[in-house]
N, C-alpha and C. Protein backbone atom coordinates (compact mmCIF):
# COMPACT_ATOMS: atom_id res chain seq x y z
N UNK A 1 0.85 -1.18 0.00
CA UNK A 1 0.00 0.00 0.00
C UNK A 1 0.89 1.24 0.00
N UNK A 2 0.42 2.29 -0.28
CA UNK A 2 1.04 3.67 -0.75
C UNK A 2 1.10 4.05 0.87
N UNK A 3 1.87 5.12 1.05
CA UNK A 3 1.79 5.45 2.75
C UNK A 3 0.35 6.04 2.85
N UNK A 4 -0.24 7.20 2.00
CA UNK A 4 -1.72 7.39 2.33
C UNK A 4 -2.36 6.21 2.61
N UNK A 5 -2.56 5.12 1.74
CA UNK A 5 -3.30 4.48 1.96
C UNK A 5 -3.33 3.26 3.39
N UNK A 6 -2.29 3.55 3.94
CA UNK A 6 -1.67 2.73 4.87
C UNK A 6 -1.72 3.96 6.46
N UNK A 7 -1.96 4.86 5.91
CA UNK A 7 -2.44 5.99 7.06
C UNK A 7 -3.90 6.00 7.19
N UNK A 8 -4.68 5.63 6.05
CA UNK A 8 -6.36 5.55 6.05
C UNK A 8 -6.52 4.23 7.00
N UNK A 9 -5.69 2.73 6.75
CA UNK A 9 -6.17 1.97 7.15
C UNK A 9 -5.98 2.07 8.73
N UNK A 10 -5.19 2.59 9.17
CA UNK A 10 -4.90 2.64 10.48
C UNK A 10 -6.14 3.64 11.32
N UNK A 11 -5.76 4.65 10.15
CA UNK A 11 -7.41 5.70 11.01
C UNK A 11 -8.78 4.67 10.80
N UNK A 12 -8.81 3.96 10.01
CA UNK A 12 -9.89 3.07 10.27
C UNK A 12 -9.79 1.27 11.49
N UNK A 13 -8.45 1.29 11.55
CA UNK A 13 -8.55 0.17 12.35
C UNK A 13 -8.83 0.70 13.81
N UNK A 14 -7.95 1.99 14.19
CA UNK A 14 -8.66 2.57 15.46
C UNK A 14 -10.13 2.93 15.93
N UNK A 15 -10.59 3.19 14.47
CA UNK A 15 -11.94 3.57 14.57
C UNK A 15 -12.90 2.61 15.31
N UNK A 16 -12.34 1.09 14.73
CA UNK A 16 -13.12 0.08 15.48
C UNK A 16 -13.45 -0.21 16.63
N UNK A 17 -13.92 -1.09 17.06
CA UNK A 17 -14.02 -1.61 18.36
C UNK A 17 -12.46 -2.34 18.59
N UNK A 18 -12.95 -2.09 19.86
CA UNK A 18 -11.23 -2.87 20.95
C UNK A 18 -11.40 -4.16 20.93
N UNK A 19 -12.49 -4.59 21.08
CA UNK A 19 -12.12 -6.01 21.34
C UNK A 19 -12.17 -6.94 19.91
N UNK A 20 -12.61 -6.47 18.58
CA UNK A 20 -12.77 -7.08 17.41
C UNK A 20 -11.40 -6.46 17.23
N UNK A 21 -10.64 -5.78 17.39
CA UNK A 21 -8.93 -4.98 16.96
C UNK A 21 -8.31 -5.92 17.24
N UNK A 22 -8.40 -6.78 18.38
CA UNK A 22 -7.10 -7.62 18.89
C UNK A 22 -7.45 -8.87 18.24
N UNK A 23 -8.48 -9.29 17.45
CA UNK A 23 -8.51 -10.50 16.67
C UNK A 23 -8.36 -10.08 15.03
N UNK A 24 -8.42 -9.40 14.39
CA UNK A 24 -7.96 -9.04 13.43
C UNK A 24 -6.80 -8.62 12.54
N UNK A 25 -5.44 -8.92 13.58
CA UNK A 25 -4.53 -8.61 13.18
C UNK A 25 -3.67 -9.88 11.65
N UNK A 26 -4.58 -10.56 11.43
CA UNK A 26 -4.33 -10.62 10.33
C UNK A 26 -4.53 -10.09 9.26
N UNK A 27 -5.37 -9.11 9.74
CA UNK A 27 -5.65 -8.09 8.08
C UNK A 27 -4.24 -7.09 8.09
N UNK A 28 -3.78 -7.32 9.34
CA UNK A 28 -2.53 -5.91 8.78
C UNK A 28 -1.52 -6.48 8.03
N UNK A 29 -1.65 -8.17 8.15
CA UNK A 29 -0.67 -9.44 7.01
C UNK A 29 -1.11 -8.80 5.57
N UNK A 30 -2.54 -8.74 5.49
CA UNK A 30 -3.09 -8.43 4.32
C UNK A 30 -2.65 -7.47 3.92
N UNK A 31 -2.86 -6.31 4.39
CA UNK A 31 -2.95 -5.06 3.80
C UNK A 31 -1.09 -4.63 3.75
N UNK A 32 -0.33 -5.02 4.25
CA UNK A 32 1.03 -5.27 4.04
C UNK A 32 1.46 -6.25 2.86
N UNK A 33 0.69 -6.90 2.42
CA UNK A 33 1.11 -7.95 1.25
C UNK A 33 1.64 -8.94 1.82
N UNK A 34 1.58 -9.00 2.95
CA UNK A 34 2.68 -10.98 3.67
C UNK A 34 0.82 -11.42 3.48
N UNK A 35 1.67 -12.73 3.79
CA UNK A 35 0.78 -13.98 3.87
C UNK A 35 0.79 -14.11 5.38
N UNK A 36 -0.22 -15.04 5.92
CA UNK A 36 -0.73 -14.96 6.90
C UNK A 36 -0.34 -16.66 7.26
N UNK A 37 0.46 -17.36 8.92
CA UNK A 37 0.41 -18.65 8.90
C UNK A 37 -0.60 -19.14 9.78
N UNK A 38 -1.37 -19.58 9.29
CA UNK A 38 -2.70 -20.48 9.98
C UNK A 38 -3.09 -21.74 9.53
N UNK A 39 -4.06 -22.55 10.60
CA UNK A 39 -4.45 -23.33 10.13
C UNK A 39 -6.07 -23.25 9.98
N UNK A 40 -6.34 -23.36 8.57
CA UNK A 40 -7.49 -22.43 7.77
C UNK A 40 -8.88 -23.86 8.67
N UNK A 41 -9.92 -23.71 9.00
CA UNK A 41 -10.39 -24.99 9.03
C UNK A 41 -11.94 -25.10 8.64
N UNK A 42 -11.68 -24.29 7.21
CA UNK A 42 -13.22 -24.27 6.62
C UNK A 42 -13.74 -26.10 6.14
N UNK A 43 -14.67 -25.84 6.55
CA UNK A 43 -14.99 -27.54 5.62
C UNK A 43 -15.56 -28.67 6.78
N UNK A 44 -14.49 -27.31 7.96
CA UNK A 44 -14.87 -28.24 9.52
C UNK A 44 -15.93 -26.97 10.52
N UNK A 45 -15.03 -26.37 11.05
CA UNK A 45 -15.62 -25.46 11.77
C UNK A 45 -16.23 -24.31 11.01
N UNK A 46 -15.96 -24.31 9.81
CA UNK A 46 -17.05 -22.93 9.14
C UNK A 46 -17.52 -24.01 7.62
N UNK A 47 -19.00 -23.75 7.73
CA UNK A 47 -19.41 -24.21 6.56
C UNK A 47 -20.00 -23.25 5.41
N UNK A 48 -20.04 -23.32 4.63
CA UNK A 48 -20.39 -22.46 3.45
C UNK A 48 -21.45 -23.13 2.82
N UNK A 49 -22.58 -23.10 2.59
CA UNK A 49 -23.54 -23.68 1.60
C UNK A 49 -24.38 -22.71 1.20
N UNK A 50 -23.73 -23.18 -0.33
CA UNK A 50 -24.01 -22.30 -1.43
C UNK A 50 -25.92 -22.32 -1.88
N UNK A 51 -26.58 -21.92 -2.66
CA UNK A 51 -27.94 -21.69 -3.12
C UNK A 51 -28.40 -23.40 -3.76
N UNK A 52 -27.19 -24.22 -3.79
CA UNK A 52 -27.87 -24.83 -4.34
C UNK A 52 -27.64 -26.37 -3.33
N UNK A 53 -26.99 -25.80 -2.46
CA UNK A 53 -26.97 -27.01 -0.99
C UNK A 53 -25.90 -27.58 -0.59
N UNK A 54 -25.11 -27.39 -1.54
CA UNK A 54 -23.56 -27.64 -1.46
C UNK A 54 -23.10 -27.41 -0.09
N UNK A 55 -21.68 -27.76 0.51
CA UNK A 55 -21.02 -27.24 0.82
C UNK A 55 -19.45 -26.80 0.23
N UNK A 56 -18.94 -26.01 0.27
CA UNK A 56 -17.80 -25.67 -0.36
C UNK A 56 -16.97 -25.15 1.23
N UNK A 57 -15.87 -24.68 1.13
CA UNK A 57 -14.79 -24.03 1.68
C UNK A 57 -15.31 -22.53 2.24
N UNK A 58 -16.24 -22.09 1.02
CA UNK A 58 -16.47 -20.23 2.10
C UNK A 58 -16.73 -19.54 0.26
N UNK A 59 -17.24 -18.84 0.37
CA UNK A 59 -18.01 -18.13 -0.92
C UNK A 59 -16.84 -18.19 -1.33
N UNK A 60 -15.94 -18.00 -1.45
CA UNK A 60 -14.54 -17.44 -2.34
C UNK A 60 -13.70 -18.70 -2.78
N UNK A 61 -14.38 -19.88 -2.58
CA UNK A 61 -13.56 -21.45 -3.25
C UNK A 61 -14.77 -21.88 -3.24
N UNK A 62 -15.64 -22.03 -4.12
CA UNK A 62 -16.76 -22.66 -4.52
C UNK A 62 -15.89 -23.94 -4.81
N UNK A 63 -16.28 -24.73 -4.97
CA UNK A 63 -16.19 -26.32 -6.08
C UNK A 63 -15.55 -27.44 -4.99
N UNK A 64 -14.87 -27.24 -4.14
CA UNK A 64 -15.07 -28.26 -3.43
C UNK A 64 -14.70 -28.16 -2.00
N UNK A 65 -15.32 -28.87 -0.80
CA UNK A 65 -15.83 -30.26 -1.63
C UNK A 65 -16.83 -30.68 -1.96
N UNK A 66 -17.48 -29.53 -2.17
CA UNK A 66 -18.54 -29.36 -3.38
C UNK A 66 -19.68 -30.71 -2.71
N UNK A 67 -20.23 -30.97 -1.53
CA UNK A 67 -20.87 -32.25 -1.20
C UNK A 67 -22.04 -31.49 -0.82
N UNK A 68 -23.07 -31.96 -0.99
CA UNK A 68 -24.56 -31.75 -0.69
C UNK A 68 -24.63 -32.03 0.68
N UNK A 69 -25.32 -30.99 1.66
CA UNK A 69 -25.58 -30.27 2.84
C UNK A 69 -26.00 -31.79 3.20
N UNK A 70 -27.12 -32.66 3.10
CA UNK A 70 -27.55 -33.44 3.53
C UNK A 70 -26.64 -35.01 3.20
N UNK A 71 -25.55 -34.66 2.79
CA UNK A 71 -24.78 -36.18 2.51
C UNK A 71 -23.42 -35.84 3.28
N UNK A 72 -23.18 -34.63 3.68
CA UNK A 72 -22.22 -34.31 4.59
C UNK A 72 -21.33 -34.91 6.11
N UNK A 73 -20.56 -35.63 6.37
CA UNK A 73 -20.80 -36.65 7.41
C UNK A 73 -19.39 -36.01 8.34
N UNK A 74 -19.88 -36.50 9.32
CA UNK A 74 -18.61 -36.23 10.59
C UNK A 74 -17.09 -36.56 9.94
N UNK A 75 -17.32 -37.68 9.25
CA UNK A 75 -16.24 -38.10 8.71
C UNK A 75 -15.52 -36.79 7.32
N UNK A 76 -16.77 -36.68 6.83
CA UNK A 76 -16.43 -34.89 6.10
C UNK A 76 -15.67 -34.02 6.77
N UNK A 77 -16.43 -33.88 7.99
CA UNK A 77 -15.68 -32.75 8.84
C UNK A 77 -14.31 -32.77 9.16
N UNK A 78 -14.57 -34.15 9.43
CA UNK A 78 -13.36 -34.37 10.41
C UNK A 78 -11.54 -34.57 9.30
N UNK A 79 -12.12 -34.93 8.11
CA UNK A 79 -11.27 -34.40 6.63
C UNK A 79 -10.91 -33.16 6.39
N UNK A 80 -11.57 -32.86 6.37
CA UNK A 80 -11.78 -31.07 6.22
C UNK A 80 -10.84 -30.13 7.22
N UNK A 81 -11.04 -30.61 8.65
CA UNK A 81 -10.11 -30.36 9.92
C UNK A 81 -8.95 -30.48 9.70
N UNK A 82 -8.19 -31.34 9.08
CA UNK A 82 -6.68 -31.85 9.00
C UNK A 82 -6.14 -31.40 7.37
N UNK A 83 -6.57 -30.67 6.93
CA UNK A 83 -6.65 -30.38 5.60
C UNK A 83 -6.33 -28.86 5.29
N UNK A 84 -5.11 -29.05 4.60
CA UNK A 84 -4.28 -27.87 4.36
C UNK A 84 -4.86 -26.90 3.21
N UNK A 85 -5.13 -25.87 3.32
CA UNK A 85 -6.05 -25.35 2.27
C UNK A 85 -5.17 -24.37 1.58
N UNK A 86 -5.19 -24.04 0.27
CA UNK A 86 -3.94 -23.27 -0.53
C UNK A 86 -4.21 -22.08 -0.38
N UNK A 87 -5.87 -21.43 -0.50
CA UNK A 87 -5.64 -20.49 -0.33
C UNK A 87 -5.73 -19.67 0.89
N UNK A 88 -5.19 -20.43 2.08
CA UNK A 88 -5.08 -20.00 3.43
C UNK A 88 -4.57 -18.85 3.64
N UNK A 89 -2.77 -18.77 3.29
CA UNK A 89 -1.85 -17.51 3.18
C UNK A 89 -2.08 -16.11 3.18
N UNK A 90 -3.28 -16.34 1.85
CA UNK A 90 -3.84 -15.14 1.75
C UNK A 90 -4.92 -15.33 2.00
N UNK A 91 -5.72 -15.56 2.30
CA UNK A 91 -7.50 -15.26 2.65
C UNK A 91 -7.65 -13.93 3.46
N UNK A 92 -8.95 -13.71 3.11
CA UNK A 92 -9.00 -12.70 3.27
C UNK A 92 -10.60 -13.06 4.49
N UNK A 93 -11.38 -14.19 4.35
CA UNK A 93 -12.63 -14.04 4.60
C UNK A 93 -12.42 -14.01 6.42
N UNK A 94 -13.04 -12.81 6.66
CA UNK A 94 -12.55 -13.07 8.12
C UNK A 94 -13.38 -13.75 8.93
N UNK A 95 -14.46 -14.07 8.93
CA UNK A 95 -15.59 -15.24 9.35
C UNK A 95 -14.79 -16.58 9.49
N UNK A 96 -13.97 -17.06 8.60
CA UNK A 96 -13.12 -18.30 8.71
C UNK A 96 -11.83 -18.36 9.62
N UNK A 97 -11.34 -16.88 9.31
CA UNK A 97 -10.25 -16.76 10.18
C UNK A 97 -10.39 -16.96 11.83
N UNK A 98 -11.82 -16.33 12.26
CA UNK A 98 -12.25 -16.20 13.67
C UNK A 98 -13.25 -17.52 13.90
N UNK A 99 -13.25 -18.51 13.51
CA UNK A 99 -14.03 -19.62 13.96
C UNK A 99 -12.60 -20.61 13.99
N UNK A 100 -11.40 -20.06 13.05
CA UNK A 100 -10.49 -21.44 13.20
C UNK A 100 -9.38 -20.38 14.56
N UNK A 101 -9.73 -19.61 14.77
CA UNK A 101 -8.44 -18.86 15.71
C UNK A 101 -8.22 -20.29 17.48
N UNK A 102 -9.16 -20.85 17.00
CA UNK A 102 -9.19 -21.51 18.54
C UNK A 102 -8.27 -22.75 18.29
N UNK A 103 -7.85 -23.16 17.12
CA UNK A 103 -6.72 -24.04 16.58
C UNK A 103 -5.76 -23.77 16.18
N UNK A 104 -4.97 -22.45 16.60
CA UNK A 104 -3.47 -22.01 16.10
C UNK A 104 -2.81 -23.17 16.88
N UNK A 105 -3.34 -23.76 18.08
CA UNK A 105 -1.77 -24.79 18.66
C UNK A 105 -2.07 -25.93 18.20
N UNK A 106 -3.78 -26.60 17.86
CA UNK A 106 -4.27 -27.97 17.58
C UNK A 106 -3.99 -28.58 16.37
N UNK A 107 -4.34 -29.82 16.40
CA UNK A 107 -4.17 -30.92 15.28
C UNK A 107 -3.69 -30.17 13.81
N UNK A 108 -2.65 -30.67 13.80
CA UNK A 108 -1.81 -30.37 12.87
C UNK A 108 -2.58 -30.39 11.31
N UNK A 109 -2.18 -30.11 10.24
CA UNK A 109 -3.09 -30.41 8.84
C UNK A 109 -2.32 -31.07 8.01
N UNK A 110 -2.71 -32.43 8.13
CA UNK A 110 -1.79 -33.63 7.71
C UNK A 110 -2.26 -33.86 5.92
N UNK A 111 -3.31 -33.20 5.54
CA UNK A 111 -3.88 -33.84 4.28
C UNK A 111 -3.44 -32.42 3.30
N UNK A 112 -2.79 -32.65 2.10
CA UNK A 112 -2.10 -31.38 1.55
C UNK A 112 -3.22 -30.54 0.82
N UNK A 113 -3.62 -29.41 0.33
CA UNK A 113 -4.63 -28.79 -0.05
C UNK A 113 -4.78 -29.64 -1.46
N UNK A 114 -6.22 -29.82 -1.51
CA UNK A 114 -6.61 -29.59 -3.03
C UNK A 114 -6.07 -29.28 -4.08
N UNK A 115 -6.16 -29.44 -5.49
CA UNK A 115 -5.94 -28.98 -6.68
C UNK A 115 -7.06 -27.97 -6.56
N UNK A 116 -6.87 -26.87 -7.24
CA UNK A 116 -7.92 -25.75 -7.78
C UNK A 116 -8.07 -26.60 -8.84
N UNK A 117 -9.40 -26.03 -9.09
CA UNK A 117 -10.13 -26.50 -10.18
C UNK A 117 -10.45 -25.50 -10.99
N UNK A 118 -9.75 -25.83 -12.43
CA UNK A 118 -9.62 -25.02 -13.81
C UNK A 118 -10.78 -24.03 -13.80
N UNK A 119 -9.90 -22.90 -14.14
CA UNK A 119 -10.61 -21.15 -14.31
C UNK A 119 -12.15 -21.74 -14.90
N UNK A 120 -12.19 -22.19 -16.12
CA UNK A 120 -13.19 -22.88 -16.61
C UNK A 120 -14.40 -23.31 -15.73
N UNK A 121 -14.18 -24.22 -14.43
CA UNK A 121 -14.84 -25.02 -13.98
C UNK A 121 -15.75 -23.79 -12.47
N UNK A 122 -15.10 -22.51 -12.35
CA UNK A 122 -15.18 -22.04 -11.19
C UNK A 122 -16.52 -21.27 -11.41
N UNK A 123 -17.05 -20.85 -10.94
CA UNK A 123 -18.50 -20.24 -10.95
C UNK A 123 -18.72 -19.11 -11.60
N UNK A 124 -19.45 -18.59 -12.65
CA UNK A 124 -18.92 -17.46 -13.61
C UNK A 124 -20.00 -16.58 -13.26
N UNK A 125 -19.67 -15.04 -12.69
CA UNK A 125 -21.07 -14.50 -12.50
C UNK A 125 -21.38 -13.50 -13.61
N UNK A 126 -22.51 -13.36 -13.67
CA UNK A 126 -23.18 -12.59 -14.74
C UNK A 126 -23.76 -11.32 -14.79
N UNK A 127 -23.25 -10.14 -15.41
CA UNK A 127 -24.76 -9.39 -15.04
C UNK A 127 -25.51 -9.06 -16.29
N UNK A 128 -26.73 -8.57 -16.22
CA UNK A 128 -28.01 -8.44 -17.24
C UNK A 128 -27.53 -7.01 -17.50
């Protein structure tokens, strides 16, 4: 960020509340350009289901693991938990960040992220 723009974000991070300030300090990873080290644990503790029943990762990785809300099993979850997600580093969604903050010391993420799935295959939005 430009120094203005890195002087706005600060007049806006004070602006906030105190107690949402001290869990957000991964956005200053963001807004600095580093990557952020966590262990992401959408799929387990944050679910995403999309309009059509799915679950996915969090609006921003549609496609998998792409499993229907009602075929979803502990054993899902519990995959999902140990499961290294690529685009962790940078994420940005902070809803995911603050449901997995209670596992920075726990179960390690033994299963390596996903392949993305081809530009092609990802959800294309439209407008009229």
């Amino acid at each position: 960020m430009s120094e203005k723009e890195c002087e706005v974000y600060l007049k806006m991070k004070q602006m906030g509340k105190k107690n949402y300030a001290r869990l957000n300090f991964f956005q200053d990873n963001i807004a600095h350009g580093r990557e952020n080290t966590w262990k992401c644990r959408a799929g387990a503790r944050y679910l995403y289901v999309c309009e059509d029943g799915l679950v996915h990762y969090c609006s921003q990785q549609r496609g998998y693991p792409a499993i229907p809300l009602e075929e979803y099993t502990v054993e899902d979850i519990r995959r999902e938990f140990i499961t290294q997600k690529g685009c962790a580093p940078r994420c940005t969604i902070a809803c995911v960040h603050y449901t997995s903050y209670m596992d920075f010391w726990r179960a390690p993420q033994t299963i390596p992220a996903p392949e993305r799935p081809a530009a092609d295959e990802l959800v294309q939005l439209q407008t009229r």
